[in-house]
Every structure is written in C-alpha cells, then in structure tokens.
C-alpha atoms as a PDB file:
ATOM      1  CA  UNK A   1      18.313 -54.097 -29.123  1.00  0.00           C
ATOM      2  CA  UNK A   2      18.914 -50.458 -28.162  1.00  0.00           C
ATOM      3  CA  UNK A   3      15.265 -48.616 -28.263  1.00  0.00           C
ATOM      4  CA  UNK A   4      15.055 -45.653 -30.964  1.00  0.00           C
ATOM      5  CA  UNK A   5      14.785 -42.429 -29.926  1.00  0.00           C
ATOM      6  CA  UNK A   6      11.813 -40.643 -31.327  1.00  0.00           C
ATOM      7  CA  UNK A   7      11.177 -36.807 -31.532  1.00  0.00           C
ATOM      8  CA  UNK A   8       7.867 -35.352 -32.053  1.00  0.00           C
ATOM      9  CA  UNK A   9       7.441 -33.850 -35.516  1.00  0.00           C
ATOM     10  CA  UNK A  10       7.576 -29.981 -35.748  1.00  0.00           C
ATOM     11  CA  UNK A  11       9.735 -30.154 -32.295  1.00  0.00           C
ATOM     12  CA  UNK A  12      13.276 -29.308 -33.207  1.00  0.00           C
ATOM     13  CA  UNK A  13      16.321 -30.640 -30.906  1.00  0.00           C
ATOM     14  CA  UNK A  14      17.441 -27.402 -30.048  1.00  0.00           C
ATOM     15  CA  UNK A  15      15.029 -24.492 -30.353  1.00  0.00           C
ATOM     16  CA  UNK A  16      17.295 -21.263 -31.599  1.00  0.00           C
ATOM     17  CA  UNK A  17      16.849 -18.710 -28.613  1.00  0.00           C
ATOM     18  CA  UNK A  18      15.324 -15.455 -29.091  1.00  0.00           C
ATOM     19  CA  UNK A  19      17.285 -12.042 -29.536  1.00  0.00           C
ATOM     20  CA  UNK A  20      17.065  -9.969 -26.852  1.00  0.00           C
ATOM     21  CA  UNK A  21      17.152  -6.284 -26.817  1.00  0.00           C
ATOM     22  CA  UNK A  22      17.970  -3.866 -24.217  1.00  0.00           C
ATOM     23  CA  UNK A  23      16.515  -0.734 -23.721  1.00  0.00           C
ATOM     24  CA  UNK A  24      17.562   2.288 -21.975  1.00  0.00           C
ATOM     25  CA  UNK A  25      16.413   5.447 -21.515  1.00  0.00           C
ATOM     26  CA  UNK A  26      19.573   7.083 -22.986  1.00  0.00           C
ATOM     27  CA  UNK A  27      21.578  10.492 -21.818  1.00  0.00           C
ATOM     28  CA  UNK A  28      23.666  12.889 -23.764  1.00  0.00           C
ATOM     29  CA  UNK A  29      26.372  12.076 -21.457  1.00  0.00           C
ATOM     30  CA  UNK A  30      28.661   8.911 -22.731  1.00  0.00           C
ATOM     31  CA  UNK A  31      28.955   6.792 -19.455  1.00  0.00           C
ATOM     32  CA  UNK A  32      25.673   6.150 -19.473  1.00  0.00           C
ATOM     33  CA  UNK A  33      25.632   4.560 -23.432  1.00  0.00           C
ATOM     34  CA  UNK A  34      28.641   2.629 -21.928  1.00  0.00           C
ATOM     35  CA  UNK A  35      27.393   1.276 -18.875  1.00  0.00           C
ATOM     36  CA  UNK A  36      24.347   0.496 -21.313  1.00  0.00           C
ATOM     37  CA  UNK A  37      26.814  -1.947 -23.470  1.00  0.00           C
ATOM     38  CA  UNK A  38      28.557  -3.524 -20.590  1.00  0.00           C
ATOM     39  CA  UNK A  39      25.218  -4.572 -19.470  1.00  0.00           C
ATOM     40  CA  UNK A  40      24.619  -5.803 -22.379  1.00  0.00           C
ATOM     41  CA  UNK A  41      27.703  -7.774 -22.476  1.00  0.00           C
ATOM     42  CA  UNK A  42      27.012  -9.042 -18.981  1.00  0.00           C
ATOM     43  CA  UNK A  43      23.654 -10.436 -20.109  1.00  0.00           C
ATOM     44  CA  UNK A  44      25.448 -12.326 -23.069  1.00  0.00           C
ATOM     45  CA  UNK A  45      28.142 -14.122 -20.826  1.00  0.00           C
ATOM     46  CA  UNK A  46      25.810 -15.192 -18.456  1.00  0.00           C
ATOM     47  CA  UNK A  47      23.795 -17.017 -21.255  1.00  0.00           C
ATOM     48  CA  UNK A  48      26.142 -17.576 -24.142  1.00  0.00           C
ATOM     49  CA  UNK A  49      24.124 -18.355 -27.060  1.00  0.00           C
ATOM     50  CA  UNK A  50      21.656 -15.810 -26.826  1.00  0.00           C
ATOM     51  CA  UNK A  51      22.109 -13.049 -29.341  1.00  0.00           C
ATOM     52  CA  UNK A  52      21.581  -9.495 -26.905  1.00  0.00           C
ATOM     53  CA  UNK A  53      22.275  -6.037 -28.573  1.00  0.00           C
ATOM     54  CA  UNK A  54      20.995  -2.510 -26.901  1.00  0.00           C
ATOM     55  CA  UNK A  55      19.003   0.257 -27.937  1.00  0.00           C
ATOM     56  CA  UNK A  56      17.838   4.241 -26.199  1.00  0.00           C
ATOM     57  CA  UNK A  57      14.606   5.972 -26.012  1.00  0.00           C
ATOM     58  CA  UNK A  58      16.277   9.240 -26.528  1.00  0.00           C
ATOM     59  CA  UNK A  59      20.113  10.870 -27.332  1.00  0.00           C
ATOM     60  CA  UNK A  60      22.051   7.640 -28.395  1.00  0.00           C
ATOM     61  CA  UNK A  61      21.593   5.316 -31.234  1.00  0.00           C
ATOM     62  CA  UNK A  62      20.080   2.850 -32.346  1.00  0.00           C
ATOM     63  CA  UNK A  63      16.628   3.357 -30.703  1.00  0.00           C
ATOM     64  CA  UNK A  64      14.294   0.583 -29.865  1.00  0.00           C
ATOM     65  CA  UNK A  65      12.729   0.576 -33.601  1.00  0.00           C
ATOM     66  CA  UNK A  66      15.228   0.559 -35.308  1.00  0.00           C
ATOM     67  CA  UNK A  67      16.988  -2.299 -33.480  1.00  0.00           C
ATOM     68  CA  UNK A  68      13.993  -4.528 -34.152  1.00  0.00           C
ATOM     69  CA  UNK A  69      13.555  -3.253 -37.896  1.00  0.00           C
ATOM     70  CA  UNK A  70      17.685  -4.598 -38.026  1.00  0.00           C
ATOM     71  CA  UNK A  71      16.198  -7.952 -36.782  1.00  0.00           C
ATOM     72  CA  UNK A  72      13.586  -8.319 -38.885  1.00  0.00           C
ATOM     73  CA  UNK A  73      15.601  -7.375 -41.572  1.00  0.00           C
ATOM     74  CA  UNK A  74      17.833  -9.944 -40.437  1.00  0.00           C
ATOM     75  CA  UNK A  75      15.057 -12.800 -40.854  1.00  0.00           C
ATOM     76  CA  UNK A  76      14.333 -12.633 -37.343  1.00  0.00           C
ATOM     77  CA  UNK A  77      10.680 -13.327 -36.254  1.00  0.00           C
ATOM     78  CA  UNK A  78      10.581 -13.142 -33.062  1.00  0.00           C
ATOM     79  CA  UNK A  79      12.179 -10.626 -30.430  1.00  0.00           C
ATOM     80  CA  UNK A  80      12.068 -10.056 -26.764  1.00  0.00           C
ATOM     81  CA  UNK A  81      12.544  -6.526 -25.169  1.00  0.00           C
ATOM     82  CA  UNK A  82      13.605  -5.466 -22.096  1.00  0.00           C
ATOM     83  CA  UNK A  83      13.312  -2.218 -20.872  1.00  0.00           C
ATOM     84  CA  UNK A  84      16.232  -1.084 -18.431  1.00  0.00           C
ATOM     85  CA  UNK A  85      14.031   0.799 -16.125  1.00  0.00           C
ATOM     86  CA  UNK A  86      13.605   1.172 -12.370  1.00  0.00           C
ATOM     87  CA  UNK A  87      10.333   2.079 -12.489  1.00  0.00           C
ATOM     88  CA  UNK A  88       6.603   1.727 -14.501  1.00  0.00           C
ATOM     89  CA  UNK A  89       6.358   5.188 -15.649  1.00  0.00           C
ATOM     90  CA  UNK A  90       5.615   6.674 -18.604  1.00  0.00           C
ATOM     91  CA  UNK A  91       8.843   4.928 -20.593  1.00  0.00           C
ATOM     92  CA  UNK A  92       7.018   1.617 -20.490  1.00  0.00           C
ATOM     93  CA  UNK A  93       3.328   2.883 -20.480  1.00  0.00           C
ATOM     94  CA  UNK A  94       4.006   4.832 -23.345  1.00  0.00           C
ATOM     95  CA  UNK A  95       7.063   5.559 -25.286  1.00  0.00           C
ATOM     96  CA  UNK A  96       8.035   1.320 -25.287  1.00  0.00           C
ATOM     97  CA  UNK A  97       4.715   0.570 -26.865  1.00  0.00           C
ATOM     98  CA  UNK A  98       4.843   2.696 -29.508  1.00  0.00           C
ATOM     99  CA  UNK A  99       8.542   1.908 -30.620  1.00  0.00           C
ATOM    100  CA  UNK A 100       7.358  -1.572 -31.057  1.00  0.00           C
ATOM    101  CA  UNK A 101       4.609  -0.790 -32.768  1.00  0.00           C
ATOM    102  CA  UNK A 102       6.430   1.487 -35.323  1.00  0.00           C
ATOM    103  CA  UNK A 103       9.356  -1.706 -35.636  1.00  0.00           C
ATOM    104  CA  UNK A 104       6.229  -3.555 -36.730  1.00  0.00           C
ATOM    105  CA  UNK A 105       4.544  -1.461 -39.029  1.00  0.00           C
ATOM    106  CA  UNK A 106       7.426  -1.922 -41.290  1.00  0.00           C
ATOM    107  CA  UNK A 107       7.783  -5.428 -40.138  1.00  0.00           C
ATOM    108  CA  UNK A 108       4.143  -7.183 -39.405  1.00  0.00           C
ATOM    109  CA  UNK A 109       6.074 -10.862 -39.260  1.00  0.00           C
ATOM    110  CA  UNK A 110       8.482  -9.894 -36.207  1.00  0.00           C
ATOM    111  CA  UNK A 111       6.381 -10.836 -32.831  1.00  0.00           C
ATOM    112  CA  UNK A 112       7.804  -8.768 -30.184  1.00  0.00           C
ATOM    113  CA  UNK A 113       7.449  -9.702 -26.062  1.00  0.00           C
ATOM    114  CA  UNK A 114       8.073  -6.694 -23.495  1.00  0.00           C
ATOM    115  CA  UNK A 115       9.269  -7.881 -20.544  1.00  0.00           C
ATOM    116  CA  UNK A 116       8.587  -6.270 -16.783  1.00  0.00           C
ATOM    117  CA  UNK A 117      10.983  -3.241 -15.837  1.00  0.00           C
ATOM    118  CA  UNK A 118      13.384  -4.381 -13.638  1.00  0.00           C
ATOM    119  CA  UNK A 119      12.338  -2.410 -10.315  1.00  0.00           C
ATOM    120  CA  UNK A 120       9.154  -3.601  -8.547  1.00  0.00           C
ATOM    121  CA  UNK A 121       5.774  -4.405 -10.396  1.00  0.00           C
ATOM    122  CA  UNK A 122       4.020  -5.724  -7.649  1.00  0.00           C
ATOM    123  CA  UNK A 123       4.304  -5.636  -4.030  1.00  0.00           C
ATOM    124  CA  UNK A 124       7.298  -7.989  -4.087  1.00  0.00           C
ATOM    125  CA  UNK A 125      11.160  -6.668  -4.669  1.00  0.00           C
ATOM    126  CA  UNK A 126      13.515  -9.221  -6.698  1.00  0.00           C
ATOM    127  CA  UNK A 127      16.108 -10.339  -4.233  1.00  0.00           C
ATOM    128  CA  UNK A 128      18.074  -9.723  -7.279  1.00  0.00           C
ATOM    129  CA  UNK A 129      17.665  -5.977  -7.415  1.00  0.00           C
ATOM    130  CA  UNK A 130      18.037  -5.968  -3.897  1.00  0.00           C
ATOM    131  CA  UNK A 131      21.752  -7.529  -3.978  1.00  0.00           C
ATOM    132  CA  UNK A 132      22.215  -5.495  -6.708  1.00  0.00           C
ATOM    133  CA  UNK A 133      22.428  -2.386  -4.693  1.00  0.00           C
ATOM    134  CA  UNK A 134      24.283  -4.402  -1.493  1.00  0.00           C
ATOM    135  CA  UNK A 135      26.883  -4.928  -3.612  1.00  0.00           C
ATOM    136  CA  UNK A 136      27.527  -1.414  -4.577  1.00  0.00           C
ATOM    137  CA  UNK A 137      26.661   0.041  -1.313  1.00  0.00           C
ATOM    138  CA  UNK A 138      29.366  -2.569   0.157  1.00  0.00           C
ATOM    139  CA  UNK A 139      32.244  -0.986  -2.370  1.00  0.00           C
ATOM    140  CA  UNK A 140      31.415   2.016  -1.815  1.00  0.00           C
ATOM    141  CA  UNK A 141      32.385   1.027   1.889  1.00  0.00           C
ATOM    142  CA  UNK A 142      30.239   3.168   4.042  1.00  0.00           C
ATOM    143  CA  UNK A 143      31.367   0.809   7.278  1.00  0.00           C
ATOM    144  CA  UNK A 144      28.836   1.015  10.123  1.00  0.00           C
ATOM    145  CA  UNK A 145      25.451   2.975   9.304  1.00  0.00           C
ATOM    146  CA  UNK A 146      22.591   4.276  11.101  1.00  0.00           C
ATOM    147  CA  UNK A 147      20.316   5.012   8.108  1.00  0.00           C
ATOM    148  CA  UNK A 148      20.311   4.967   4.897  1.00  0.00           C
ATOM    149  CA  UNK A 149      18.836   7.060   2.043  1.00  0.00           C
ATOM    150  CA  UNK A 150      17.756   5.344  -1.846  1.00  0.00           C
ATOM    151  CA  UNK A 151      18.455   7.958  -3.823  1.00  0.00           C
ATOM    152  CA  UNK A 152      16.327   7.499  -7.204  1.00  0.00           C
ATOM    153  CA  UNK A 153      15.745   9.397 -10.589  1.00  0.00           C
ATOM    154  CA  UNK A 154      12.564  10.995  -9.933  1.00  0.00           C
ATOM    155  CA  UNK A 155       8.750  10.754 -11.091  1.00  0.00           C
ATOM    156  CA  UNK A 156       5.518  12.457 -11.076  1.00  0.00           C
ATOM    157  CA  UNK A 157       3.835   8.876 -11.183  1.00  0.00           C
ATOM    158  CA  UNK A 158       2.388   8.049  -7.792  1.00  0.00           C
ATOM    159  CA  UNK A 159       2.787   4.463  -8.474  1.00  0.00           C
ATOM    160  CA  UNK A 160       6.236   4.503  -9.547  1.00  0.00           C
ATOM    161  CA  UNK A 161       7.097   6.218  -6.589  1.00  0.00           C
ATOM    162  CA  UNK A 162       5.331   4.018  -4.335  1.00  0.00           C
ATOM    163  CA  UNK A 163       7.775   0.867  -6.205  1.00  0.00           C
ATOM    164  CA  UNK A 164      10.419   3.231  -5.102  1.00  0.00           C
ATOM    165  CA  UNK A 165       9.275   3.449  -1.441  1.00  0.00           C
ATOM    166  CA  UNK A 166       9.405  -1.089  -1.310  1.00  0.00           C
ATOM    167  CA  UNK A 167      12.779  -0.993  -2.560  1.00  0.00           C
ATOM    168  CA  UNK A 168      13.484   1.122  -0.028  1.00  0.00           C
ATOM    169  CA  UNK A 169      11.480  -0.839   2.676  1.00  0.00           C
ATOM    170  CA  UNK A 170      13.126  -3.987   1.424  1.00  0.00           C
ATOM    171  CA  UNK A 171      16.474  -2.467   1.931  1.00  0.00           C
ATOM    172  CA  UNK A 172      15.916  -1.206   5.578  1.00  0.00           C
ATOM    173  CA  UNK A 173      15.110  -4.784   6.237  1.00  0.00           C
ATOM    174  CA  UNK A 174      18.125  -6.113   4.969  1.00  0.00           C
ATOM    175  CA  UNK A 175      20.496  -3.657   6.715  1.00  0.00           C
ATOM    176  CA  UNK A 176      18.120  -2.695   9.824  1.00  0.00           C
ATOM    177  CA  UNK A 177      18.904   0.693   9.738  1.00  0.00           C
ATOM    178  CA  UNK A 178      16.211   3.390   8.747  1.00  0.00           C
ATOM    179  CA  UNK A 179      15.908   4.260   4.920  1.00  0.00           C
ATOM    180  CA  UNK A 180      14.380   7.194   3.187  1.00  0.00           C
ATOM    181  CA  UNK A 181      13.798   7.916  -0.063  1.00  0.00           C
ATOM    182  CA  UNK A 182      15.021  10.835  -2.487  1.00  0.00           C
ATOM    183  CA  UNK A 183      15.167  12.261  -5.449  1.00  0.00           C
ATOM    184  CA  UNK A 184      17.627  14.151  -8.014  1.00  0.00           C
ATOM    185  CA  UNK A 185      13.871  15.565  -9.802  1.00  0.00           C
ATOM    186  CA  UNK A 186      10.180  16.028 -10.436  1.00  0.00           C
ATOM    187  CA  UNK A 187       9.401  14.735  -6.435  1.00  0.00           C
ATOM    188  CA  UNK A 188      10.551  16.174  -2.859  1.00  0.00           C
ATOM    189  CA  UNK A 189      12.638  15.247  -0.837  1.00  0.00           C
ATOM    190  CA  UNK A 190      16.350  16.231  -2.486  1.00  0.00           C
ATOM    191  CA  UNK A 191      19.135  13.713  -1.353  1.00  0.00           C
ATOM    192  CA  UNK A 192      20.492  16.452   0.633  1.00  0.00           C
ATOM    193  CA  UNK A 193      17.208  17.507   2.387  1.00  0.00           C
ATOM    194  CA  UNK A 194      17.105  13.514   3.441  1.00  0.00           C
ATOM    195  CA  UNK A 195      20.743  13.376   4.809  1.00  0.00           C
ATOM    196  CA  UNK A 196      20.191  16.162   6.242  1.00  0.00           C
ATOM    197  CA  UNK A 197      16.995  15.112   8.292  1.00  0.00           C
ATOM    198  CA  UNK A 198      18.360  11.733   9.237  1.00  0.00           C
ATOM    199  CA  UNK A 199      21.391  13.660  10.591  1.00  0.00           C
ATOM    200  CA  UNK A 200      19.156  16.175  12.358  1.00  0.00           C
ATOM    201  CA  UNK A 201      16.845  12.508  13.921  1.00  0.00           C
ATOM    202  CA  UNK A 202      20.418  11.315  15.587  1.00  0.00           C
ATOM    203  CA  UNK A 203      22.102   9.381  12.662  1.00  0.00           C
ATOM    204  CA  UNK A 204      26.051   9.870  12.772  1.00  0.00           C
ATOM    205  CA  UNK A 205      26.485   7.870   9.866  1.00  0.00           C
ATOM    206  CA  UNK A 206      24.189   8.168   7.061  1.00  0.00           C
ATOM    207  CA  UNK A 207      24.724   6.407   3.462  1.00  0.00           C
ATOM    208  CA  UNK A 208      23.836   7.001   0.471  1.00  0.00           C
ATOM    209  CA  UNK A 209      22.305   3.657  -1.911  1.00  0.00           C
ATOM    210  CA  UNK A 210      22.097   5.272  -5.982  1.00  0.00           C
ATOM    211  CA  UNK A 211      19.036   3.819  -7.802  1.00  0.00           C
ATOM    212  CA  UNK A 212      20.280   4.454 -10.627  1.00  0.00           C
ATOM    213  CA  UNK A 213      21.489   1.836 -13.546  1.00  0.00           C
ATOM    214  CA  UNK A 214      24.084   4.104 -15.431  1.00  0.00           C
ATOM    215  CA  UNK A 215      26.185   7.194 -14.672  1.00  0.00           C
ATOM    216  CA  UNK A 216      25.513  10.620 -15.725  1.00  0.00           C
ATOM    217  CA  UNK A 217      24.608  14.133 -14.538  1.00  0.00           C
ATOM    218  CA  UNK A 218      21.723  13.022 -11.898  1.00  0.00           C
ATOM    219  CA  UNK A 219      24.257  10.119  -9.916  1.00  0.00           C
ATOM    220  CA  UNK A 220      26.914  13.362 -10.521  1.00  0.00           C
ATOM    221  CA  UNK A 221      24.578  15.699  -8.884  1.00  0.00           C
ATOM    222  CA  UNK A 222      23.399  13.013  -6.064  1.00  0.00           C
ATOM    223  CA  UNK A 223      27.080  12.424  -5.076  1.00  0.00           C
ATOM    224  CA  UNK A 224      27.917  15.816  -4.928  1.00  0.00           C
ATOM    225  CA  UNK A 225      24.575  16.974  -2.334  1.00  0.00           C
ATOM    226  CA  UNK A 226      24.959  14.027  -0.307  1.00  0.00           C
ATOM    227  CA  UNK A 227      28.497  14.922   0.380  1.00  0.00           C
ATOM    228  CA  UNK A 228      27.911  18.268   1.374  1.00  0.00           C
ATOM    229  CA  UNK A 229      25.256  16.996   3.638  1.00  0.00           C
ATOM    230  CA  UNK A 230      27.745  14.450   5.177  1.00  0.00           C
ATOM    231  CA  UNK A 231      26.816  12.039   3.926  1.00  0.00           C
ATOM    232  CA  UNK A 232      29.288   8.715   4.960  1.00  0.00           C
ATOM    233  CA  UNK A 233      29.292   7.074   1.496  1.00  0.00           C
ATOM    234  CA  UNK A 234      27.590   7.245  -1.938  1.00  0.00           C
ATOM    235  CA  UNK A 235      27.173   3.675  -3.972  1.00  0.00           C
ATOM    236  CA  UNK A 236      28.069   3.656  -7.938  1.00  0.00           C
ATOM    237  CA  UNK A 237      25.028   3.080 -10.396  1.00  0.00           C
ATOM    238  CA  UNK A 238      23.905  -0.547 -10.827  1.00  0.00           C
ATOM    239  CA  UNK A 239      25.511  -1.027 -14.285  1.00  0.00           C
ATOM    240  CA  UNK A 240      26.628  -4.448 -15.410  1.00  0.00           C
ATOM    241  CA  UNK A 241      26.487  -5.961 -11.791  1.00  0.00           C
ATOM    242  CA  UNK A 242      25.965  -9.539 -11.794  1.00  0.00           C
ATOM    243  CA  UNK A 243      22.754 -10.174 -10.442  1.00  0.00           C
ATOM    244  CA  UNK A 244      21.596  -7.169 -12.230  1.00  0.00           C
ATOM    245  CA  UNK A 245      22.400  -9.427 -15.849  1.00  0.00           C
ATOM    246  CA  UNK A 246      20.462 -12.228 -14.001  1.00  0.00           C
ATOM    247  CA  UNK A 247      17.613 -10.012 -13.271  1.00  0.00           C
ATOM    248  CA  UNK A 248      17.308  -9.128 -16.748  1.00  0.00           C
ATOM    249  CA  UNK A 249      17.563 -12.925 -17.946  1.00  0.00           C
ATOM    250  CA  UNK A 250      14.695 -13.559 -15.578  1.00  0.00           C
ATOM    251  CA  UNK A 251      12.690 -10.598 -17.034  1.00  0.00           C
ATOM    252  CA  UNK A 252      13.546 -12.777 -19.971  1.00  0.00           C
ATOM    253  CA  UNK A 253      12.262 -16.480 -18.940  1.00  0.00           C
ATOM    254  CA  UNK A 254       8.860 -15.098 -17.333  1.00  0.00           C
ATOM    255  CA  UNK A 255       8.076 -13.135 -20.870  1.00  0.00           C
ATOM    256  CA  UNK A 256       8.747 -16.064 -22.886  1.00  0.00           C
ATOM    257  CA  UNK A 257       6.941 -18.081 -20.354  1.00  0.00           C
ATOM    258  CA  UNK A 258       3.781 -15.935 -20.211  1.00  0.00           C
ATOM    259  CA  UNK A 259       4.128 -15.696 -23.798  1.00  0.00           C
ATOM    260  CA  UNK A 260       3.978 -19.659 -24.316  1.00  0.00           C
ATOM    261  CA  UNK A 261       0.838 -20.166 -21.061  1.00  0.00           C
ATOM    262  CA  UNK A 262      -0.764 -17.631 -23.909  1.00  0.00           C
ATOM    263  CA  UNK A 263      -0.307 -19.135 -27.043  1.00  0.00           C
ATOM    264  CA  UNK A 264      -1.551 -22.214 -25.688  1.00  0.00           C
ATOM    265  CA  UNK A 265      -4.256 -20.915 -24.333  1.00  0.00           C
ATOM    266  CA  UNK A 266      -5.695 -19.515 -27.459  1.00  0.00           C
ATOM    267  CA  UNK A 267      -7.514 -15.821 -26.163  1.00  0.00           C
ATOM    268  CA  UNK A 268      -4.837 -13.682 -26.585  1.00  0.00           C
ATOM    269  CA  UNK A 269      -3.280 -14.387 -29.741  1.00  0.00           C
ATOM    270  CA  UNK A 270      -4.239 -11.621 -32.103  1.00  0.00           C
ATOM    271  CA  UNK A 271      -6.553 -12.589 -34.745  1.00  0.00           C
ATOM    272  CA  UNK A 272      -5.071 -10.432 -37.916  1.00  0.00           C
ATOM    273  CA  UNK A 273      -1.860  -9.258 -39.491  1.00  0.00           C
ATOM    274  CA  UNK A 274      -1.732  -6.184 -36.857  1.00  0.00           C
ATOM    275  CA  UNK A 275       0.511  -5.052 -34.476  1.00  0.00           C
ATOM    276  CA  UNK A 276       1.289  -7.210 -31.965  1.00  0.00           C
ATOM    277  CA  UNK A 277       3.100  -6.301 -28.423  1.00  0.00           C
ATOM    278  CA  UNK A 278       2.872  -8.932 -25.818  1.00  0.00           C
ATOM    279  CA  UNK A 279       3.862  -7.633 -22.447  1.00  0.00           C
ATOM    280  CA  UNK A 280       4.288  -9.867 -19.550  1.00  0.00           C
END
C-alpha cells in the first residue's frame, strides 16, 4: 500500500509570495520613471509569480506610502521593500523609514521588510552589481583601456562614498586597469577633472563606467564632461540589466530570510500594535 502523504497543520502547500515594491529615488525627468518600470518588469519575469509594482521618494507617483497603503488596502499583510539605491545615505537612513512608518500608521496589520540597497553594505561588492556595470561598459564598446573612471551620483556621506570607492576597487580588479572615482555633485573630483588626470598620468584611453541606475540630467551631464575630456567611451545607466533584477531578488531572499532567523528567534519581534520596519 502506497504510504500517505502528511503535511504539518498550519503549513500550507504553497506559501503565496510576498509583494515586492521598488523604490526609487525619482527625477522630474521621464526616463528615469521608465527605466524605474522596466526594472520592475525585469524583476517580475525573472520570478513569475511574485506580484512587484514601483514607487519614488520624490517627483513621480505613487510614493513608497502610498504603494503599501494600496496593499494593505488590498488585504495584503505583509510587504517587502527594496530601495533602488547605490548607496546607504540618507534615502535609506531616513526618508525609507519614515514612508513605512506613515504606510503603517494607517495600516498597523501590514508588516513591512526593507531590504539592503543594492550597492555595497559591507566590505564585500555583489558580483552581481559588478557584472552589472561590465555589461554596460562592454556596449558601450570602449575597446582597449588604460583606466577607467566610476562615475557616481554624489554624497556628503563619508561612508557612502567609501561603498563607492570598493565598487570601484572591485572593478579595477576585474579589468586591471586603474579606476578613479567621480562625481556629477556634493563631492570632488568632477568626471572631467578625473579623465582629465588619468590622461595627464599617461592613459590614452580612458573610459567612463556610469553608476547610475536610470537616465536623467546627472548621466546627461556625465556623458557630456567626459567627452570633452576625451574620454574613449561612456556606459548607459544600469536600468533593467539582468543581473541587476537578480540583485534585487537576492536583496529579496536575504530580507525574508533574516526576517524568518528573527521570528524564530523570538527578541526582535515587536511586542505591541506599533510600527514595525524590519530591515535586513
């Protein structure tokens, strides 16, 4: 006789996945909102299943509250969020935070995870993010290079810069060509001022790697400096690359992992009815 199968009660067969929201920080300018979507649609095809919808800090709509509020109010009670940022700064110390906790004030039930940015946390670079920016580096088609410069938004945060500066360090490794770093604002040195000085140390052929996920005015002004500089080539933003959607479905599985080691664990789930924002 054939042995029954038995599954544990309060298991079901197939646990229903968790939305997942993007968020971005959001421009005025349209490509960026765009490039925001294809993401998203990126992340969807390379999970089907898995509901994924996107949201913006700032010029485009819907923001980050209100996209969890629509969940909630969809009978959602769980949600995780990812924020589509290079970089630790004030976006995710700050600004994330408290759009999840205004979601939840009008929705206590809906349990929200953040998940990492998607640039560095720790001393490690995701090999991810780092073929990422190969593969638009490699269409761009610089050919043969002697340096490189990773041209990034800009930040007064020391630490965010220093993230920055291993993506950077990480790249030189992969290519073995020097690699400085630049920005279009708030820190020195401008990509121009970099081309320049690699030009100046003996570099013929000097490249240009955008650290930047969307277009807009800042990739607009980087392209345009680095090619009066001379600069050989200037990669397109990171956009809906592949291994940029895999990056953000493993931002994904190590929230709802951390989240899990946590609830099992017992300290860290909150006592009360409050606001809850679990961050991996």
């Amino acid at each position: 006789m054939r042995a029954a199968h038995l599954t544990r009660p309060g298991r079901s067969v197939a646990a229903r996945p968790d939305p997942v929201v993007l968020v971005a920080h959001g421009s005025r300018d349209p490509r960026a909102g765009a490039a925001t979507r294809a993401l998203a649609r990126a992340v969807r095809a390379a999970r089907p299943g898995v509901p994924v919808s996107a949201s913006w800090l700032d010029h485009t709509e819907p923001g980050p509250t209100e996209a969890l509020r629509a969940l909630a109010g969809a009978g959602e009670h769980r949600a995780v969020l990812v924020p589509l940022l290079l970089t630790a700064a004030y976006h995710r110390r700050v600004d994330i935070p408290a759009a999840v906790a205004a979601a939840r004030a009008a929705a206590s039930e809906l349990a929200v995870r953040v998940t990492d940015v998607l640039g560095p946390t720790g001393a490690e670079v995701d090999g991810a993010l780092l073929a990422a920016l190969l593969r638009r580096l490699a269409e761009a088609d610089p050919g043969r290079l002697d340096a490189l410069v990773l041209a990034a938004a800009g930040t007064r945060d020391a630490r965010a810069r220093g993230s920055v500066g291993r993506v950077a360090a990480a790249l030189g490794r992969e290519l073995g060509v020097p690699v400085r770093v630049s920005y279009a604002s708030a820190a020195p040195p401008s990509v121009g001022v970099a081309v320049a000085r690699l030009r100046a140390e003996g570099a013929r052929r000097v490249a240009v790697s955008a650290y930047f996920l969307a277009p807009g005015l800042f990739h607009d002004a980087v392209t345009a400096a680095a090619r009066d500089a001379g600069a050989a080539a200037v990669s397109a933003p990171l956009t809906d690359a592949p291994e940029l959607a895999g990056l953000v479905l493993r931002r994904v599985d190590a929230a709802c992992a951390g989240s899990t080691r946590r609830l099992n664990g017992g300290p860290a789930v909150p006592a009360g009815p409050g606001p809850r924002v679990d961050a991996a």
